[in-house]
Protein backbone atom coordinates (compact mmCIF):
# COMPACT_ATOMS: atom_id res chain seq x y z
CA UNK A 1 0.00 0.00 0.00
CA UNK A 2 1.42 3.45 -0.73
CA UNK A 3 1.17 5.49 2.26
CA UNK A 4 1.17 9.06 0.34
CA UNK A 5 -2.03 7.58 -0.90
CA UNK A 6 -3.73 6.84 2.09
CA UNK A 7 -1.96 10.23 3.75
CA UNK A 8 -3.04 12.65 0.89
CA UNK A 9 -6.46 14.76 1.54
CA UNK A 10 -7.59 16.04 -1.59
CA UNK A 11 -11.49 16.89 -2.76
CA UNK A 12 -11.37 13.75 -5.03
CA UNK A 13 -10.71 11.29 -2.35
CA UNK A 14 -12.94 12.78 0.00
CA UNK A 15 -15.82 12.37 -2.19
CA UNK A 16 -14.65 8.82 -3.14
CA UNK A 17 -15.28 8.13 0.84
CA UNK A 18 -18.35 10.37 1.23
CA UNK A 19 -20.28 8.22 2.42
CA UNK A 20 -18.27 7.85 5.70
CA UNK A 21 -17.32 11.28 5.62
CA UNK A 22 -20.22 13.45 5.17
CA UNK A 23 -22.18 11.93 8.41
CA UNK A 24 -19.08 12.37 10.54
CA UNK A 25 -18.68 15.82 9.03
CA UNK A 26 -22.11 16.77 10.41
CA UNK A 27 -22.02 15.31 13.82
CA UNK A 28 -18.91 16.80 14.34
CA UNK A 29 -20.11 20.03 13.11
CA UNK A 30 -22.77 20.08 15.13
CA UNK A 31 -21.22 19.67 18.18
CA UNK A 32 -18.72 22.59 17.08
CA UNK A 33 -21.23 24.52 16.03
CA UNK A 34 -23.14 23.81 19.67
CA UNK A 35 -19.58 24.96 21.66
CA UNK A 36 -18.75 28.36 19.44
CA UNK A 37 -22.78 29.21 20.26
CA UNK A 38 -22.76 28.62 23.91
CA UNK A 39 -18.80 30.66 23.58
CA UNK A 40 -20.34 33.13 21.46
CA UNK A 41 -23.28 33.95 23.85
CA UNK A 42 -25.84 32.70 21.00
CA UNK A 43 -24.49 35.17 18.85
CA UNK A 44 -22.54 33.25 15.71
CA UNK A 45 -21.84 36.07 13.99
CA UNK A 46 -19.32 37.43 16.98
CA UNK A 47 -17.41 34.08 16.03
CA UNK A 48 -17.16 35.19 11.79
CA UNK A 49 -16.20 38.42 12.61
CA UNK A 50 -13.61 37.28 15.15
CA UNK A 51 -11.94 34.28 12.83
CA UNK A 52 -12.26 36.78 9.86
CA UNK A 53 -9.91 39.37 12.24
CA UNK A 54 -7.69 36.18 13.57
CA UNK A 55 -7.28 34.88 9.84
CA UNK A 56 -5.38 38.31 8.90
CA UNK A 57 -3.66 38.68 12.40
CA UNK A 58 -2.46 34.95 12.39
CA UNK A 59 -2.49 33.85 8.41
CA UNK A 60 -1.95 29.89 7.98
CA UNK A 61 1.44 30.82 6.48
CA UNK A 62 2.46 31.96 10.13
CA UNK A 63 1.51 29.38 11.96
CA UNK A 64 2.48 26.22 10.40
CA UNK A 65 5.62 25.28 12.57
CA UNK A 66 3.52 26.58 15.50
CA UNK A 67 2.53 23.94 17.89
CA UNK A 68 -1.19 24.10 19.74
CA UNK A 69 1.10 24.59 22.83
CA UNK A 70 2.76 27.64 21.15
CA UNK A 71 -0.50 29.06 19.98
CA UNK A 72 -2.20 28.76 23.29
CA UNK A 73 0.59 30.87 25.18
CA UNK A 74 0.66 34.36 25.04
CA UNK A 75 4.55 34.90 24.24
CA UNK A 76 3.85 34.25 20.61
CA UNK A 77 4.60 36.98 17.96
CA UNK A 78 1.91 38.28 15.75
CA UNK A 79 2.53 39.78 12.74
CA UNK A 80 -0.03 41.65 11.53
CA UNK A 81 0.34 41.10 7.93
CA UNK A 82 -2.94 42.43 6.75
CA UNK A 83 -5.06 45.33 7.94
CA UNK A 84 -8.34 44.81 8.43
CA UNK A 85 -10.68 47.31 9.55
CA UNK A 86 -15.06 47.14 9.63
CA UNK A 87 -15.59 47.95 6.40
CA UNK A 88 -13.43 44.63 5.48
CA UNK A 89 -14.72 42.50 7.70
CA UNK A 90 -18.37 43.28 6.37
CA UNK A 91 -17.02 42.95 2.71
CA UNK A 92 -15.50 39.72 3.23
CA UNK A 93 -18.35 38.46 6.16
CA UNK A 94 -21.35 39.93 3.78
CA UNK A 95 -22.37 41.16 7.15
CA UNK A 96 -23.93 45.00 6.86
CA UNK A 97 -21.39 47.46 8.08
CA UNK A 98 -23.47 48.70 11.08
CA UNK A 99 -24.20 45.06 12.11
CA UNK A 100 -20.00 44.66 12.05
CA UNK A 101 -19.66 47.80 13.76
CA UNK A 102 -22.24 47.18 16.58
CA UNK A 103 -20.55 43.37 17.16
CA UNK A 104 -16.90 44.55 17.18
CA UNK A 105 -18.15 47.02 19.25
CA UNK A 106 -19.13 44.14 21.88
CA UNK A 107 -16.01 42.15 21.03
CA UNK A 108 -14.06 45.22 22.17
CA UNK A 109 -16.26 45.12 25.50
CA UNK A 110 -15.53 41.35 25.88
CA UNK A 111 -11.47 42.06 24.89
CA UNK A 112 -11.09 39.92 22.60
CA UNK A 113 -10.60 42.39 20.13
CA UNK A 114 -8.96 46.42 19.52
CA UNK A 115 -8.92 48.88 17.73
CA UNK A 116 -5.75 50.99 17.32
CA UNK A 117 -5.73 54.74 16.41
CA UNK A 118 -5.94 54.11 12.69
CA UNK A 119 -9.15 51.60 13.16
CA UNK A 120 -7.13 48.70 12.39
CA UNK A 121 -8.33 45.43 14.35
CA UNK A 122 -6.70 42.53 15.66
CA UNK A 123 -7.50 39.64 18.07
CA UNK A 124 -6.28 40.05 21.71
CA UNK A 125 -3.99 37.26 23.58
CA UNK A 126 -7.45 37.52 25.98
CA UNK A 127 -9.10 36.32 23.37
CA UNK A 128 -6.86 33.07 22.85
CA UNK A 129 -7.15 31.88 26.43
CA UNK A 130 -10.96 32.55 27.26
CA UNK A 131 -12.22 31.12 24.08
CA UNK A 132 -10.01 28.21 24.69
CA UNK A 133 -13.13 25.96 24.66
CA UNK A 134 -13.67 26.84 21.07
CA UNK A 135 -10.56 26.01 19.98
CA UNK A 136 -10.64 22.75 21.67
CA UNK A 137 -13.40 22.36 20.00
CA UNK A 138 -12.45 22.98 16.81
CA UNK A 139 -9.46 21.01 17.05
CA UNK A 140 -11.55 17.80 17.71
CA UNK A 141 -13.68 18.46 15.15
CA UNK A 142 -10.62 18.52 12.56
CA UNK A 143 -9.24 15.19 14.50
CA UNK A 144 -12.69 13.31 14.10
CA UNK A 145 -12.76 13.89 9.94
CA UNK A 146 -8.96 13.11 10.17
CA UNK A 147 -10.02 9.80 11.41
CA UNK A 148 -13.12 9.56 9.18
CA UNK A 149 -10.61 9.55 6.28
CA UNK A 150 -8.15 7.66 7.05
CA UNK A 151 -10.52 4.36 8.92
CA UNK A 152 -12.25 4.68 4.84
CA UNK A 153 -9.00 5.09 3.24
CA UNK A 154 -7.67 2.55 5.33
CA UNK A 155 -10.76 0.13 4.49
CA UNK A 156 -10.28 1.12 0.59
CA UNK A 157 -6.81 -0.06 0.22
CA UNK A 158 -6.86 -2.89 2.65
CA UNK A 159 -6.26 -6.70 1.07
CA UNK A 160 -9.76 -7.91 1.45
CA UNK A 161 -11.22 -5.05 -1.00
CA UNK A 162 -8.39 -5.45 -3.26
CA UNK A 163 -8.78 -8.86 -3.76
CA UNK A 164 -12.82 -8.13 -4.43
């Protein structure tokens, strides 16, 4: 068996294994979705605007040698590579402005996110520990599809189905 194979995660094997992943996919979902509401005080749209800020404060290209340890701690360095301000965030959220406004406006309240004097936002190291939850949360949901895929891919390539 060629283990690249089994290890790669691309949209064409997923939907070769569908059928186990789309029902694990929304249980899993579910329960995320159940832990950001209860984190977000009901109020999902607090959560978009928030990743939407975190995505330009901590891009993927950042954090890939960064361990969940390392993220969790608040000695980390973020570079805020792109500026994002409200009008932004309801551009890229579809969100009206004065909905964005009012919510960051909470956010602020909550600190979990500022301002600074030229409106620019970013996510607050507050923000990383209290919402921890979330991010737990988020993480298991990623492990549990992991798993999905690889018990199918597993089960594709295994000697009984290629002997079928």
């Amino acid at each position: 068996m060629d283990t690249h194979s089994v290890m790669s995660f691309h949209y064409q094997q997923v939907t070769t294994h569908f059928g186990h992943m789309f029902p694990a996919h929304v249980e899993e979902l579910c329960e995320l979705l159940i832990v950001l509401r209860k984190q977000f005080l009901g109020d999902l749209d607090l959560m978009l605007i928030l990743a939407i800020i975190g995505s330009r404060t901590l891009p993927a290209r950042q954090s890939t040698a960064m361990t969940y340890q390392e993220f969790m701690t608040n000695d980390k360095v973020v570079v805020q590579v792109q500026a994002i301000n409200i009008q932004s965030v309801a551009e890229c959220s579809g969100i009206a402005r004065e909905t964005v406004r009012r919510k960051i406006q909470k956010l602020e309240t909550l600190g979990l996110v500022m301002r600074d004097a030229q409106g620019m936002l970013s996510v607050t190291h507050k923000a990383t520990s209290e919402l921890s939850a979330a991010t737990e949360a988020s993480l298991q949901y990623l492990a549990a599809l992991g798993e999905t895929y690889l018990a199918a891919s597993r089960a594709a390539h295994s000697p009984s189905k290629l002997h079928e």
